[in-house]
Protein backbone atom coordinates (compact mmCIF):
# COMPACT_ATOMS: atom_id res chain seq x y z
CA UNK A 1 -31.33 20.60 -10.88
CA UNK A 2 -35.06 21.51 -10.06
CA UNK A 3 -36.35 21.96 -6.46
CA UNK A 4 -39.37 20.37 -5.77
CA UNK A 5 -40.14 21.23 -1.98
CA UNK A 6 -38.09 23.96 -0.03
CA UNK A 7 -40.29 24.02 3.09
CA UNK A 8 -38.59 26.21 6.17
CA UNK A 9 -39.58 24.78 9.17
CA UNK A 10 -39.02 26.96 11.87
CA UNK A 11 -40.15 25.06 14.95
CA UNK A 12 -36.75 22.39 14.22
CA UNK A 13 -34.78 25.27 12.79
CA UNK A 14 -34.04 23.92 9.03
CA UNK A 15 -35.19 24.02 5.79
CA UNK A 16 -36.56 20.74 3.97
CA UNK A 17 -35.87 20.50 0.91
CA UNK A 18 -35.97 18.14 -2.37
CA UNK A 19 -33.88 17.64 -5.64
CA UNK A 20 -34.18 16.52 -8.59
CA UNK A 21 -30.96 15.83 -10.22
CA UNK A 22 -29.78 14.14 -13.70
CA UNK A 23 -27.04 11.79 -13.34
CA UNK A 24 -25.64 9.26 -15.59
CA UNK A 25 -25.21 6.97 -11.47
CA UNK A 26 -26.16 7.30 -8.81
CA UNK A 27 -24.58 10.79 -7.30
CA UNK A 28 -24.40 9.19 -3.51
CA UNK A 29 -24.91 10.91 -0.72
CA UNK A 30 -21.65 12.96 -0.72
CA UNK A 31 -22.12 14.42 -4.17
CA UNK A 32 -26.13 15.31 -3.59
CA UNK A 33 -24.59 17.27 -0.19
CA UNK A 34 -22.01 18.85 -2.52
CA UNK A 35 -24.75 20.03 -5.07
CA UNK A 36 -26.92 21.00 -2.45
CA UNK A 37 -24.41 23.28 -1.16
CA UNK A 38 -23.64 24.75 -4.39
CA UNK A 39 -27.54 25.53 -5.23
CA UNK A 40 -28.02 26.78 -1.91
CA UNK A 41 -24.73 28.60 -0.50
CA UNK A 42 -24.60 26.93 2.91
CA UNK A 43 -21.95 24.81 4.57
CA UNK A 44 -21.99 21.35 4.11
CA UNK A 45 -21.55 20.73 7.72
CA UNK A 46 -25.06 22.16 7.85
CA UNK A 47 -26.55 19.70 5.18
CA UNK A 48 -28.19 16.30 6.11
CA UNK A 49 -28.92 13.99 3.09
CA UNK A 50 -31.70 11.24 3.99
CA UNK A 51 -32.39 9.80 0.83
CA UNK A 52 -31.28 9.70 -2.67
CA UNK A 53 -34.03 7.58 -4.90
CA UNK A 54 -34.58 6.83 -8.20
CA UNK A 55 -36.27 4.49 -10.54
CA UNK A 56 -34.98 2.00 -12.97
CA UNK A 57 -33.91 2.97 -16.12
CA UNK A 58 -33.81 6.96 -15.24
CA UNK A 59 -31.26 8.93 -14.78
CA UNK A 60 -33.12 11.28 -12.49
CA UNK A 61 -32.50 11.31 -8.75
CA UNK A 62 -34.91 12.48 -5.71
CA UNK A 63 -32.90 14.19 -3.19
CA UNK A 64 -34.42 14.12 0.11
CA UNK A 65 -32.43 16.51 2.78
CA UNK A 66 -32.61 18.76 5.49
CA UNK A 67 -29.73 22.26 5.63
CA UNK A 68 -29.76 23.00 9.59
CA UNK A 69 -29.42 27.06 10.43
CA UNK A 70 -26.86 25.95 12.63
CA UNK A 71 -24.33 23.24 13.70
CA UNK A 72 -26.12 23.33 18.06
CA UNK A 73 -29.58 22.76 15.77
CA UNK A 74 -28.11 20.07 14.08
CA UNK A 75 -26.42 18.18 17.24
CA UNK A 76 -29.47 18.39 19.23
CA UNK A 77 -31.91 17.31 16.46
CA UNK A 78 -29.83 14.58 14.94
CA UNK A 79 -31.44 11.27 15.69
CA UNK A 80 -29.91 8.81 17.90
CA UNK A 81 -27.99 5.66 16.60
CA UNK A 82 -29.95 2.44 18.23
CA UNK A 83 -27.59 0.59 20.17
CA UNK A 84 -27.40 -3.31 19.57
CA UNK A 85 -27.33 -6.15 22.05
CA UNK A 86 -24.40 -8.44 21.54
CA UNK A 87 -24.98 -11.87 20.45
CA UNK A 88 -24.74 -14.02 24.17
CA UNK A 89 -26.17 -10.95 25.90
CA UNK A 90 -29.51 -12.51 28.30
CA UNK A 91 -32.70 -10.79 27.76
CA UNK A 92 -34.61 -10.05 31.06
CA UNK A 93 -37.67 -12.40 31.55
CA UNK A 94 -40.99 -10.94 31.63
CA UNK A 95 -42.64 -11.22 35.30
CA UNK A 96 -44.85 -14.21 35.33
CA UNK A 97 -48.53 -14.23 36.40
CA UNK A 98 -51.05 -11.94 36.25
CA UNK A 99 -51.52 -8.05 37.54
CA UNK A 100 -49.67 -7.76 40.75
């Protein structure tokens, strides 16, 4: 496992950091939280994956993720989940007309 990045960014309270791992698949985003949590000593309640990438053919993975100094950072950093209008639900019309 090699670290490419390990950027602490103090102003969001975490530390950004990416992996590259050898795997003969794809190590999912459980396992990569898992090894990041072994390299680092942290708790992997504290330990965000965002992406796990690789190219065809290899059987190295980038490891995109963020470790969170603690679980209030976390909470009030975490993005939002988008919330999705149902299927029949009526869409406001714009006003008509010009500037009012």
């Amino acid at each position: 496992m090699d670290v490419i990045k390990d950027f602490k960014n103090d102003l969001l309270k975490r530390r950004e950091v990416k992996l590259i791992i050898e795997s003969e698949k794809n190590p999912g985003f459980e396992v990569a939280a898992e090894k990041i949590v072994s390299k680092f000593g942290v708790d992997k309640d504290l330990v965000v994956v965002n992406t796990v990438k690789s190219k065809f053919g290899r059987k190295t993975f980038l490891i995109d993720a963020f470790i969170y100094h603690s679980a209030a950072d976390k909470e009030r950093l975490k993005p939002k989940a988008k919330v999705k209008k149902a299927a029949g639900e009526a869409v406001a019309p714009a006003p008509a007309g010009g500037k009012k």
